[in-house]
C-alpha atoms as a PDB file:
ATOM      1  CA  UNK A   1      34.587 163.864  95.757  1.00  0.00           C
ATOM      2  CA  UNK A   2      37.595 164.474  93.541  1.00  0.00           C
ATOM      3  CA  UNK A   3      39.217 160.957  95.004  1.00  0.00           C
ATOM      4  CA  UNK A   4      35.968 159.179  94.438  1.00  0.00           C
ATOM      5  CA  UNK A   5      35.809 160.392  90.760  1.00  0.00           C
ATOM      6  CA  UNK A   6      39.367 159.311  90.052  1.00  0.00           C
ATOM      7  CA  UNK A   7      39.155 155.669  91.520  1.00  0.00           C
ATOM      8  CA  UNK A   8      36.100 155.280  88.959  1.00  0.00           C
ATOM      9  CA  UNK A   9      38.162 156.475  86.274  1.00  0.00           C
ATOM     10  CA  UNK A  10      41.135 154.070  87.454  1.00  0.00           C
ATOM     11  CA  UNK A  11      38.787 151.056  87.942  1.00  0.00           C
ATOM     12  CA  UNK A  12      37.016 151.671  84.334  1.00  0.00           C
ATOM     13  CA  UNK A  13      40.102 151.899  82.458  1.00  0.00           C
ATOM     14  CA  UNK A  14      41.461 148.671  84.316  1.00  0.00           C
ATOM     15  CA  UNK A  15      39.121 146.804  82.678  1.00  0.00           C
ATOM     16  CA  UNK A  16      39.188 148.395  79.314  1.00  0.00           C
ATOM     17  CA  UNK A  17      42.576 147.240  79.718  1.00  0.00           C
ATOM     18  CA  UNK A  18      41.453 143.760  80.878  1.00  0.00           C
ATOM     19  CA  UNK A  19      39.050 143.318  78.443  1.00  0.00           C
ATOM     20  CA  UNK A  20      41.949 144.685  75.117  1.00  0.00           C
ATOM     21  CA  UNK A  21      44.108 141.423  77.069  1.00  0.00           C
ATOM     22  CA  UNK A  22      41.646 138.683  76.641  1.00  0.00           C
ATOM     23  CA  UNK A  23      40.851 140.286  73.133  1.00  0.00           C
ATOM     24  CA  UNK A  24      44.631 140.137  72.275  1.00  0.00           C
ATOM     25  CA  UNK A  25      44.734 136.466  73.853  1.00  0.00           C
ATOM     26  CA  UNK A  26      41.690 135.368  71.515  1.00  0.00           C
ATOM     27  CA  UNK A  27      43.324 136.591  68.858  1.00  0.00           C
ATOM     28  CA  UNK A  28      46.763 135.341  69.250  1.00  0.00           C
ATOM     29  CA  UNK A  29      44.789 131.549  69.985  1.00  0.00           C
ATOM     30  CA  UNK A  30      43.052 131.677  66.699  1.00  0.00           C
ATOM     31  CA  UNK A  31      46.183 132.716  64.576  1.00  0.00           C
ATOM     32  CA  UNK A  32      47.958 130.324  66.029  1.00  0.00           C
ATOM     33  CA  UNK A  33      45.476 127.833  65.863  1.00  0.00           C
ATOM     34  CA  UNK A  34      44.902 128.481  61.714  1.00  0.00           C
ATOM     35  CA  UNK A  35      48.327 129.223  61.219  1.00  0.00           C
ATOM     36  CA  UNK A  36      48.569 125.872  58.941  1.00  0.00           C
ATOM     37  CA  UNK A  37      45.532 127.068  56.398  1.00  0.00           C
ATOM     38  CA  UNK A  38      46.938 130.736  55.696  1.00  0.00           C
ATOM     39  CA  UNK A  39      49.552 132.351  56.550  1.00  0.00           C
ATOM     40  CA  UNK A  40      48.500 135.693  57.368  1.00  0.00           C
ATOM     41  CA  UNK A  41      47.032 134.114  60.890  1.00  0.00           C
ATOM     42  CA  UNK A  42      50.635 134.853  61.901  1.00  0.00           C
ATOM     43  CA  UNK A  43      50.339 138.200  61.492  1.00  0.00           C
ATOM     44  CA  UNK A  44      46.793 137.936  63.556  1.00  0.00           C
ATOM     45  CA  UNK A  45      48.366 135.971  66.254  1.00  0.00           C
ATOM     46  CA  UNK A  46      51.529 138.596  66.544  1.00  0.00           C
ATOM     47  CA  UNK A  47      49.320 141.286  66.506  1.00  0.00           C
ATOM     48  CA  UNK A  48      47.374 139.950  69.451  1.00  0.00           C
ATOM     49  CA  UNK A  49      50.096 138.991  71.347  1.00  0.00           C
ATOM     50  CA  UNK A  50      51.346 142.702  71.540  1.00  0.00           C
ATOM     51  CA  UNK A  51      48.012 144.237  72.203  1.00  0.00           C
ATOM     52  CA  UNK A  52      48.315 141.466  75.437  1.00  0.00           C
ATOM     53  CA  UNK A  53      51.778 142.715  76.126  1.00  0.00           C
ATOM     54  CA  UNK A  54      50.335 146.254  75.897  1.00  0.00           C
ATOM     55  CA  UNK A  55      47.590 145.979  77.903  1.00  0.00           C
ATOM     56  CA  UNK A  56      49.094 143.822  80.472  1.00  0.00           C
ATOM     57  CA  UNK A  57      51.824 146.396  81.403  1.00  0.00           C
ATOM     58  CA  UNK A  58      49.060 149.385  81.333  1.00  0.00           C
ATOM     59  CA  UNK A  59      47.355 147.214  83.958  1.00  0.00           C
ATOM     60  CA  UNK A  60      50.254 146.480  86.552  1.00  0.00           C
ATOM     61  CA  UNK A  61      51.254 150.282  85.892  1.00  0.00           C
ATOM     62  CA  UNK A  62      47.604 151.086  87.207  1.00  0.00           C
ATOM     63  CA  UNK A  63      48.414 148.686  89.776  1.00  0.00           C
ATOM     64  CA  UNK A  64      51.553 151.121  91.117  1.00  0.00           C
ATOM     65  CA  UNK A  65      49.457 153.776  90.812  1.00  0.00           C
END
């Protein structure tokens, strides 16, 4: 029971962490795609790149798990 409760646990906070990537990746695309009209897009699209980075190495460390 204890193994079956821990594999849900693993497998939910996969996909938080799946779901914080594509949010980082959305938000990195639209910085960089308004970059041109303001310049604090940069900031947006940095930011979402390292929530990506983030979650994308709390995935594959889930992965080794």
């Amino acid at each position: 029971m204890k193994l079956g409760k821990r594999l849900q646990n693993l497998r939910k906070e996969k996909n938080l962490y799946i779901l914080g990537a594509i949010i980082g990746f959305l938000a990195f695309a639209v910085g960089m795609t308004f970059v041109e009209s303001n310049s604090l897009f940069v900031m947006v699209g940095i930011a979402g790149m390292v929530g990506m980075g983030y979650c994308i190495s709390n995935i594959m460390k889930l992965q080794l798990k």
